[in-house]
Protein backbone atom coordinates (compact mmCIF):
# COMPACT_ATOMS: atom_id res chain seq x y z
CA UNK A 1 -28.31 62.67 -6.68
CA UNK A 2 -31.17 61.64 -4.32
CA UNK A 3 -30.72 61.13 -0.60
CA UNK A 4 -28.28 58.39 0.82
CA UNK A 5 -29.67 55.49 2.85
CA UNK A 6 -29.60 55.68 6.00
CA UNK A 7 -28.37 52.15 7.89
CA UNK A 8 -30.60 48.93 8.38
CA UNK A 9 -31.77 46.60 11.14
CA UNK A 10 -29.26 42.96 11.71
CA UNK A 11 -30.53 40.67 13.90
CA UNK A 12 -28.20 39.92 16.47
CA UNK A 13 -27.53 35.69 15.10
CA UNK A 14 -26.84 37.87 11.48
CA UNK A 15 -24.73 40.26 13.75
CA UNK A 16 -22.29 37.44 14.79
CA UNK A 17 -21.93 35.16 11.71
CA UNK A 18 -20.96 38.95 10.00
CA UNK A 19 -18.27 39.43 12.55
CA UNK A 20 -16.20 36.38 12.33
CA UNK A 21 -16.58 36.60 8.52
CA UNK A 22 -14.89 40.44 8.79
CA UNK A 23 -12.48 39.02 11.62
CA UNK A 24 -11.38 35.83 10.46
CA UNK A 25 -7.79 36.08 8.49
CA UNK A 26 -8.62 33.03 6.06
CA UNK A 27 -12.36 34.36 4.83
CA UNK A 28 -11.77 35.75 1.55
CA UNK A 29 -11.21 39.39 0.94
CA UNK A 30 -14.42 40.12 -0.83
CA UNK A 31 -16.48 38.39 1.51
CA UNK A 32 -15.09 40.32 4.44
CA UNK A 33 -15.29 43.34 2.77
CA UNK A 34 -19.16 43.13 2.39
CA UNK A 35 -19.48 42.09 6.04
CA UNK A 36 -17.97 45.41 7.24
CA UNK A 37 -20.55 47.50 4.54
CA UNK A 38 -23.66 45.16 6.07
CA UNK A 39 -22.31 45.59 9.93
CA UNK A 40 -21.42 49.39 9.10
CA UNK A 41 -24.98 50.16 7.77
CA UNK A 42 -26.19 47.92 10.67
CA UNK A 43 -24.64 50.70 13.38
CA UNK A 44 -26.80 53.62 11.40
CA UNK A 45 -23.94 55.13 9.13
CA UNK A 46 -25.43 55.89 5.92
CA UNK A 47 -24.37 54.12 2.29
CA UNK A 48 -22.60 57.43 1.68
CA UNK A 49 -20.49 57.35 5.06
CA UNK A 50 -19.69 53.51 4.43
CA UNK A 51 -18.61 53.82 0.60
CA UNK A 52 -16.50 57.01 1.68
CA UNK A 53 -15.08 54.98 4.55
CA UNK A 54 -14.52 51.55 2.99
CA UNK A 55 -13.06 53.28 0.16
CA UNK A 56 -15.86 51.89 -2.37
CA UNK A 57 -18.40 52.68 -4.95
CA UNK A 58 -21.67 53.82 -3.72
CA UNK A 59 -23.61 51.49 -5.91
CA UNK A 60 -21.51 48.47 -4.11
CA UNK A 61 -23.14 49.62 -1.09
CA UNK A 62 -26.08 49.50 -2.43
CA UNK A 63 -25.85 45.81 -4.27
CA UNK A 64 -24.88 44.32 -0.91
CA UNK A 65 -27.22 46.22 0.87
CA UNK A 66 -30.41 45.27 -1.26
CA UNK A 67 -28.75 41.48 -1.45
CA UNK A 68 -29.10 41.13 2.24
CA UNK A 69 -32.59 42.87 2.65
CA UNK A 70 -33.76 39.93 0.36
CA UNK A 71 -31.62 36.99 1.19
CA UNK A 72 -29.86 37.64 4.91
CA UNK A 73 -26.39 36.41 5.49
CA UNK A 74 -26.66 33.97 2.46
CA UNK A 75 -26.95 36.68 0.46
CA UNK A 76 -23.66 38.03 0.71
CA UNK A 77 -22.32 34.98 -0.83
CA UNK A 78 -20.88 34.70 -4.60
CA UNK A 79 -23.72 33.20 -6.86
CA UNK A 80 -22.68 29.90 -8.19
CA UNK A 81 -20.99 30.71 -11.60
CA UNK A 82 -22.31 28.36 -14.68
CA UNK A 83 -18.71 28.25 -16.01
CA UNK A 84 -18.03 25.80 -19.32
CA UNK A 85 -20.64 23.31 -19.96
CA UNK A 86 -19.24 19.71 -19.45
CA UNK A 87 -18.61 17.63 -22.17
CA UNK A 88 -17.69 13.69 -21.35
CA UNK A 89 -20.98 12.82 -20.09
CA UNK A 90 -22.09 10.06 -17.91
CA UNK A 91 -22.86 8.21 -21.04
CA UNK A 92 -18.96 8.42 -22.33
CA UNK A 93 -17.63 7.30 -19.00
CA UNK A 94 -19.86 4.42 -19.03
CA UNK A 95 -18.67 3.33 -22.35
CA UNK A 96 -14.86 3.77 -21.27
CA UNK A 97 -15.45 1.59 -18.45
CA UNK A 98 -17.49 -0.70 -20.45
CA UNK A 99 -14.78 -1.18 -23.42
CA UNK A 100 -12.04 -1.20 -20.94
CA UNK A 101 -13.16 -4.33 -18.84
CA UNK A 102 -14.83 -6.25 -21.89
CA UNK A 103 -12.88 -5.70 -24.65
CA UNK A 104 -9.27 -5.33 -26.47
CA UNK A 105 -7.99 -3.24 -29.09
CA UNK A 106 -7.43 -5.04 -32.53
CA UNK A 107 -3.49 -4.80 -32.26
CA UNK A 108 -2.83 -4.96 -28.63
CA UNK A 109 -3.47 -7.31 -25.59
CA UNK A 110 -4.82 -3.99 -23.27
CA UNK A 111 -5.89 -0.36 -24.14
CA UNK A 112 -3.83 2.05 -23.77
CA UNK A 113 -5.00 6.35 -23.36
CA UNK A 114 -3.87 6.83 -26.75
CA UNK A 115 -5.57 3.61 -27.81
CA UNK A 116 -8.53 3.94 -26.13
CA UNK A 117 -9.02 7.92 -26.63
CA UNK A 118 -8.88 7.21 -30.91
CA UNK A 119 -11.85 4.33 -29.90
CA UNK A 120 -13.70 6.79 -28.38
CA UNK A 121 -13.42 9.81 -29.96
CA UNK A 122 -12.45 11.18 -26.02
CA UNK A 123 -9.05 12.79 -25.67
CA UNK A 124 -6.07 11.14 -23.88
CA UNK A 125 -6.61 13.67 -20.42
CA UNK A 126 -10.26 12.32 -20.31
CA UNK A 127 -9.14 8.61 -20.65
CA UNK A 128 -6.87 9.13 -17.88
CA UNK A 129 -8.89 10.54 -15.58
CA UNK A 130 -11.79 8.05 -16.10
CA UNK A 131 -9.54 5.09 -15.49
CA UNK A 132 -7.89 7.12 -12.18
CA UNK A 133 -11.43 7.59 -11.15
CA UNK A 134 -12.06 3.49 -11.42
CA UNK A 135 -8.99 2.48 -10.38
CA UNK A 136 -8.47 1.03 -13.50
CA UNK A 137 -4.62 -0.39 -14.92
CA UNK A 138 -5.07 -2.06 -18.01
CA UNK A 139 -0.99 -1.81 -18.34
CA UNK A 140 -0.65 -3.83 -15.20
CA UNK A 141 -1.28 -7.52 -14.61
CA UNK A 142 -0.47 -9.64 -11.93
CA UNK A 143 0.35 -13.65 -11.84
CA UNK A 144 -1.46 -15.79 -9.46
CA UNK A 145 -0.97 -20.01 -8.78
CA UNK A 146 -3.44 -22.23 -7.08
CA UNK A 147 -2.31 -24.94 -5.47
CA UNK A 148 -3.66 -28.90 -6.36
CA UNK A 149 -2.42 -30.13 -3.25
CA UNK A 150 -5.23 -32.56 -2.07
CA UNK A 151 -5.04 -32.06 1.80
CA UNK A 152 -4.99 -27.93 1.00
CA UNK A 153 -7.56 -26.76 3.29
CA UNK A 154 -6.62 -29.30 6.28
CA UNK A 155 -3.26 -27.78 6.02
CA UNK A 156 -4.65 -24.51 5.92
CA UNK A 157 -6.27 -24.84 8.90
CA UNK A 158 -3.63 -26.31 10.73
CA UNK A 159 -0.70 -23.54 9.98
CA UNK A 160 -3.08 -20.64 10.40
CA UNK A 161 -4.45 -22.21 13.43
CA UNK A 162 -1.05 -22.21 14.99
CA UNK A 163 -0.34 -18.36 13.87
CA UNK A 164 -3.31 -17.45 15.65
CA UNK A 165 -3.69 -19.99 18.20
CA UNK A 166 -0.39 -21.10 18.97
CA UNK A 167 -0.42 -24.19 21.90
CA UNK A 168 1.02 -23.57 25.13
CA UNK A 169 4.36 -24.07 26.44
CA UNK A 170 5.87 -24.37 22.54
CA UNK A 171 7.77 -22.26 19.89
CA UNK A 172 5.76 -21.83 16.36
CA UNK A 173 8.98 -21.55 14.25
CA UNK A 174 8.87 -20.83 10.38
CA UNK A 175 11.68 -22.56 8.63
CA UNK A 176 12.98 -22.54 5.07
CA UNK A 177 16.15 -21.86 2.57
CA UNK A 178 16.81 -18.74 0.63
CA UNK A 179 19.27 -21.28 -1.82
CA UNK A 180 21.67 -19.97 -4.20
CA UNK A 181 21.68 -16.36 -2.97
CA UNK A 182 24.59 -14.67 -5.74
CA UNK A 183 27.24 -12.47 -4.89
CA UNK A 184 27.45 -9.88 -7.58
CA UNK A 185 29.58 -7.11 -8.02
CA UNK A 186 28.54 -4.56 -10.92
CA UNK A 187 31.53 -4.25 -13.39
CA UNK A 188 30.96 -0.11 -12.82
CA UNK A 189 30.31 1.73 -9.82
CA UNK A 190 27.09 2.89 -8.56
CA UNK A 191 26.13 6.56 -9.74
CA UNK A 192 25.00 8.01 -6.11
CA UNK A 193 21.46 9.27 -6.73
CA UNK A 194 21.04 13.60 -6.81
CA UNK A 195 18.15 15.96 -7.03
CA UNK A 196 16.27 14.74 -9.77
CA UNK A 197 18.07 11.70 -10.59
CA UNK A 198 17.72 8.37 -9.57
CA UNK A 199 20.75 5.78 -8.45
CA UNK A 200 21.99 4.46 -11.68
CA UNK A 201 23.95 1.35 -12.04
CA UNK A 202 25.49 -0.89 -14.57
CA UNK A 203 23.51 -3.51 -16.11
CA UNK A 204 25.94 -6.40 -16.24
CA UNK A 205 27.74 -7.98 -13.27
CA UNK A 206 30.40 -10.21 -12.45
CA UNK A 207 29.47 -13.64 -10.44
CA UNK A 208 31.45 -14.47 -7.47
CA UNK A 209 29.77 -17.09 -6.03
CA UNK A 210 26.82 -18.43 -4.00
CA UNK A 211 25.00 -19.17 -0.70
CA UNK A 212 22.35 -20.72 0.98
CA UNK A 213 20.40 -19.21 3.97
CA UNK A 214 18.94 -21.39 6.44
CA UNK A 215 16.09 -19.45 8.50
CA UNK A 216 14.17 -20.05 11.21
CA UNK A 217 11.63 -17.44 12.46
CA UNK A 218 9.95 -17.25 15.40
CA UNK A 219 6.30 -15.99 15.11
CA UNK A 220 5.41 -14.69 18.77
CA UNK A 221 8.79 -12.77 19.38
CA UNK A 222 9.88 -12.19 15.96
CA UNK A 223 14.07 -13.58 16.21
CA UNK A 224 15.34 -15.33 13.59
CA UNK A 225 17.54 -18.00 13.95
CA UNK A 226 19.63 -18.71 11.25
CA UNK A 227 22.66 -20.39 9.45
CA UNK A 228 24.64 -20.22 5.99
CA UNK A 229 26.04 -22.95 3.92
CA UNK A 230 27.45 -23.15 0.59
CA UNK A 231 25.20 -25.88 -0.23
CA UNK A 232 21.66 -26.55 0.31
CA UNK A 233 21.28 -30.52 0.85
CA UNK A 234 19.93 -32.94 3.36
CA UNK A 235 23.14 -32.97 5.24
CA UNK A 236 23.24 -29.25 5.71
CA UNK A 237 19.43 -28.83 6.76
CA UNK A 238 20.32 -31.17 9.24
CA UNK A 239 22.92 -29.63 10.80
CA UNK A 240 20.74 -26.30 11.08
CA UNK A 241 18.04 -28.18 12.40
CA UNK A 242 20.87 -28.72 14.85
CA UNK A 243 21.31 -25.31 15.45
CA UNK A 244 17.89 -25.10 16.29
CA UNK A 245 17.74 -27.49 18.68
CA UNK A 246 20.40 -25.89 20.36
CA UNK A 247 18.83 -22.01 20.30
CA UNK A 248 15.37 -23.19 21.85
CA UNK A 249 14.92 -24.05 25.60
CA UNK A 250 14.69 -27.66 26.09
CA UNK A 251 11.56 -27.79 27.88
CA UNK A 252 9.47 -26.48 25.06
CA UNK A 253 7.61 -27.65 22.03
CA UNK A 254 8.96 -26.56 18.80
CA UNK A 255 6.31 -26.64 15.83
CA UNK A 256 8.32 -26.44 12.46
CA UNK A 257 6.55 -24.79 9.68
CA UNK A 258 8.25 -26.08 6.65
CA UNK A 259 7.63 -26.57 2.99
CA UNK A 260 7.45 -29.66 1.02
CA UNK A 261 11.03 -29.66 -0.20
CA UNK A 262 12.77 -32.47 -1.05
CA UNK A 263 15.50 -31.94 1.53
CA UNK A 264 12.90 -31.82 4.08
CA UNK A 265 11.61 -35.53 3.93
CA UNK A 266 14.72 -37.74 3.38
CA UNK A 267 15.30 -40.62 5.70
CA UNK A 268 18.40 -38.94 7.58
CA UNK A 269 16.10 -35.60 8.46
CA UNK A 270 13.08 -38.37 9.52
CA UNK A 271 15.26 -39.99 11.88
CA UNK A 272 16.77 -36.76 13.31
CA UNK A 273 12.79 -36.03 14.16
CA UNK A 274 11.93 -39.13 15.88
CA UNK A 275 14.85 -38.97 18.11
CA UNK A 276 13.49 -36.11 19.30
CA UNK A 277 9.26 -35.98 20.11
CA UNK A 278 9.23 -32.45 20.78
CA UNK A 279 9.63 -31.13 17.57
CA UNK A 280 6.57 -31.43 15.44
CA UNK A 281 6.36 -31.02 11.07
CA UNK A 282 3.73 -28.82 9.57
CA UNK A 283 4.32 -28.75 5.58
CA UNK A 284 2.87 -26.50 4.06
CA UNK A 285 0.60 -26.95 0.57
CA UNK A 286 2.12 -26.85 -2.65
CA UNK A 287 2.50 -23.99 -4.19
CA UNK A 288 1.72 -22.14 -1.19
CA UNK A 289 4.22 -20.55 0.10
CA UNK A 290 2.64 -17.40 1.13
CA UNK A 291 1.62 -19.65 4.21
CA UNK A 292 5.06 -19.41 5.62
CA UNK A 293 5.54 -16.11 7.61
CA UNK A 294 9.60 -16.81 6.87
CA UNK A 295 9.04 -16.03 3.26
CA UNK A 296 8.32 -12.74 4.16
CA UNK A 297 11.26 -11.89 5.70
CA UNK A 298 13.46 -13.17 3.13
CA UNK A 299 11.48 -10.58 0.99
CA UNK A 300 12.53 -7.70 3.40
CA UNK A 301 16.38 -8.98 3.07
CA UNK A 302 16.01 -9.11 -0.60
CA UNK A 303 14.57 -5.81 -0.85
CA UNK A 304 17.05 -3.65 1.69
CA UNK A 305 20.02 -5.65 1.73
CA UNK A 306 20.79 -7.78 -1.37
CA UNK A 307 18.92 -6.35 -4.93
CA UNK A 308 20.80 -3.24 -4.98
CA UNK A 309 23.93 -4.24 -3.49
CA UNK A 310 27.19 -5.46 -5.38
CA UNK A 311 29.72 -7.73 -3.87
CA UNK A 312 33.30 -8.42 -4.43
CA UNK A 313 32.94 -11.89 -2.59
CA UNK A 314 31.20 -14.49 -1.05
CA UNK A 315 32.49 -13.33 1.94
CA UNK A 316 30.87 -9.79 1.52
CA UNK A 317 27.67 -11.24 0.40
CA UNK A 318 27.42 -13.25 3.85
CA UNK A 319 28.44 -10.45 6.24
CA UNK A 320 25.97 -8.27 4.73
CA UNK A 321 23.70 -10.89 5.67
CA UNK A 322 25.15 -11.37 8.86
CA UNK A 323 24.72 -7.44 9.29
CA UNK A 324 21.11 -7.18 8.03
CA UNK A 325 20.02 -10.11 10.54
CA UNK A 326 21.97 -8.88 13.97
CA UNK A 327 20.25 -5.30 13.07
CA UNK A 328 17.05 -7.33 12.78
CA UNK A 329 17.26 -9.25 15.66
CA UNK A 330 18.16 -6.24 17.82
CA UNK A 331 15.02 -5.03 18.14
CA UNK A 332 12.99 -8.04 16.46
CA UNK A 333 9.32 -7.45 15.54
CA UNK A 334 6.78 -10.38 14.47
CA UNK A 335 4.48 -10.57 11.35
CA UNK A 336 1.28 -10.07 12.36
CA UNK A 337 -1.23 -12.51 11.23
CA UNK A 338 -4.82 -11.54 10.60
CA UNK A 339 -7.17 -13.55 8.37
CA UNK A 340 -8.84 -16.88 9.18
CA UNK A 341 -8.60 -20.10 7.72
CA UNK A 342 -12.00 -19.40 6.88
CA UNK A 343 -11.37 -15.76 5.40
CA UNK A 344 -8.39 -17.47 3.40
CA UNK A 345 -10.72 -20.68 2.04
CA UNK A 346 -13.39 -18.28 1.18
CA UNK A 347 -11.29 -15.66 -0.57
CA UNK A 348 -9.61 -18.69 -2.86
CA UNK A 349 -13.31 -20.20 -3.66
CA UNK A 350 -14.85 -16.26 -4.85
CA UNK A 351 -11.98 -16.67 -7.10
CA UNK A 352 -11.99 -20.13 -8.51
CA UNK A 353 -15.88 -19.11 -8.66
CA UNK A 354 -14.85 -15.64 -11.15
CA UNK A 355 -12.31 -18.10 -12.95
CA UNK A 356 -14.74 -20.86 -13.77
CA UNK A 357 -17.36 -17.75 -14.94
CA UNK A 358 -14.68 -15.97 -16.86
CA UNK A 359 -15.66 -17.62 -20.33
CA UNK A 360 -12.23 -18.03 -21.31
């Protein structure tokens, strides 16, 4: 056995980073362990006295001593480890992207990971995580419709003008019908959902009749105004245009954001509009009716009020309505809109532009 080393000079910045790494409760165990040995030998104890006292191996001592003669603080650090050599290469994810977005397997209209992995010779995991990576769903495809109407952008201009400029002294209201709304009851009753289990219900239903929803919403405060019928003509549109009339203050504007529907433009609801000058038509394009803020709150009372509900009666379908709008209208709260006409026109001509490229 030769002599034991005596301790060895820290700087003072060395002297601090080794400190919070022995104080800090989240540094890893090893790592604090060799900043005690290096601040230990630092105070003049010997590699004997610290291996006796830290309750180590004399040659430890010694590794993390020589480690931070050569290398400092960085020293003490673990050595990156090669671990297992990597085998899909840049040149296999290139050729999963590739094949994904150009072509399609021989008996299928997408890839799948099974599909895909066999083309490849890749397995399923690596498929996976290549088209996680990407953001790629080849199982997923969603349905789009451009509308031919010939006055499209002027009308584009003028509804989204009036979302985000709206003129003074005037209501911006979005009106439309939610027609034919069903009341059906499901001919079992719902399985509550439990830990691990989703709500199940029966597939098949009963009919018990329909309604129609009249809406009207306003854009600045978010209220909706609104009316049911069992029927979804002229003569009812009229009377909730009626209704309307009624629910607004006299002395303003009202701008109706409508769609082109046929009930919309007979001779009875033309007259009702010249009668009264205040109340000016915006249609909408065809087959647009993502232009009509209304539209999306018929989507919100579809989705927490009506899909997954199951009525005995007409008369339970509408106060569940009736229920679902007083709740909204309690504390009311308006879509937001945010893109220009000009954001809109230009997102519609990038993709007529990738449709007319597509080759197909």
């Amino acid at each position: 056995m030769g002599r034991s080393a005596t301790g060895i000079e820290v700087a003072e910045r060395d002297r601090t980073v080794l400190a919070g790494w022995a104080r800090r409760p989240k540094t890893a165990q090893a790592l604090s362990q060799r900043a005690q040995i290096i601040l230990r030998l630092g105070e003049g104890q010997s590699s004997s006295d610290v291996a006796r006292l830290m309750q180590v191996h004399i040659q430890t001592v010694g590794k993390w001593r020589e480690r931070f003669r050569l290398r400092g603080v960085d020293g003490l650090l673990d050595e990156p480890r090669p671990g297992q050599p990597r085998k899909v290469t840049d040149a296999h994810v290139e050729a999963v992207i590739a094949r994904t977005l150009e072509s399609k397997p021989a008996d299928a209209t997408h890839w799948s990971t099974r599909s895909m992995a066999k083309a490849t010779g890749l397995n399923q995991t690596a498929i996976s995580r290549i088209w996680r990576a990407f953001a790629l769903q080849p199982h997923r495809s969603e349905s789009f419709k451009l509308s031919r109407d010939p006055l499209f952008i002027d009308k584009v201009r003028d509804i989204v003008g009036l979302y985000l400029n709206p003129p003074q002294r005037a209501l911006v209201l979005c009106v439309d019908e939610k027609s034919q709304i069903q009341a059906l009851e499901r001919t079992a009753p719902l399985l509550p959902m439990r830990p691990g289990q989703a709500e199940r219900r029966a597939h098949d239903y009963m009919r018990h009749g329909t309604t129609s929803l009249f809406a009207a919403l306003n854009t600045k405060t978010g209220d909706v105004i609104a009316k049911m019928h069992r029927r979804h003509r002229s003569e009812e549109f009229r009377k909730f245009l009626d209704t309307i009339e009624k629910s607004v203050p006299e002395d303003l504007d009202v701008h109706l954001v409508m769609d082109n529907y046929a009930t919309h433009k007979t001779a009875a609801i033309q007259r009702w509009l010249i009668k009264r000058p205040r109340f000016h038509v915006h249609f909408t394009p065809t087959s647009a009716s993502w232009l009509n803020l209304v539209e999306r709150w018929f989507a919100a009372l579809t989705e927490k009020q009506l899909r997954r509900n199951s009525f005995r009666s007409t008369r339970e379908l509408e106060a569940a309505i009736r229920q679902f709008l007083d709740h909204h209208n309690a504390q009311p709260r308006p879509f937001v809109w945010t893109k220009t006409a000009d954001q809109i026109l230009d997102s519609i001509a990038r993709y007529c532009q990738r449709i007319n490229d597509s080759g197909h």
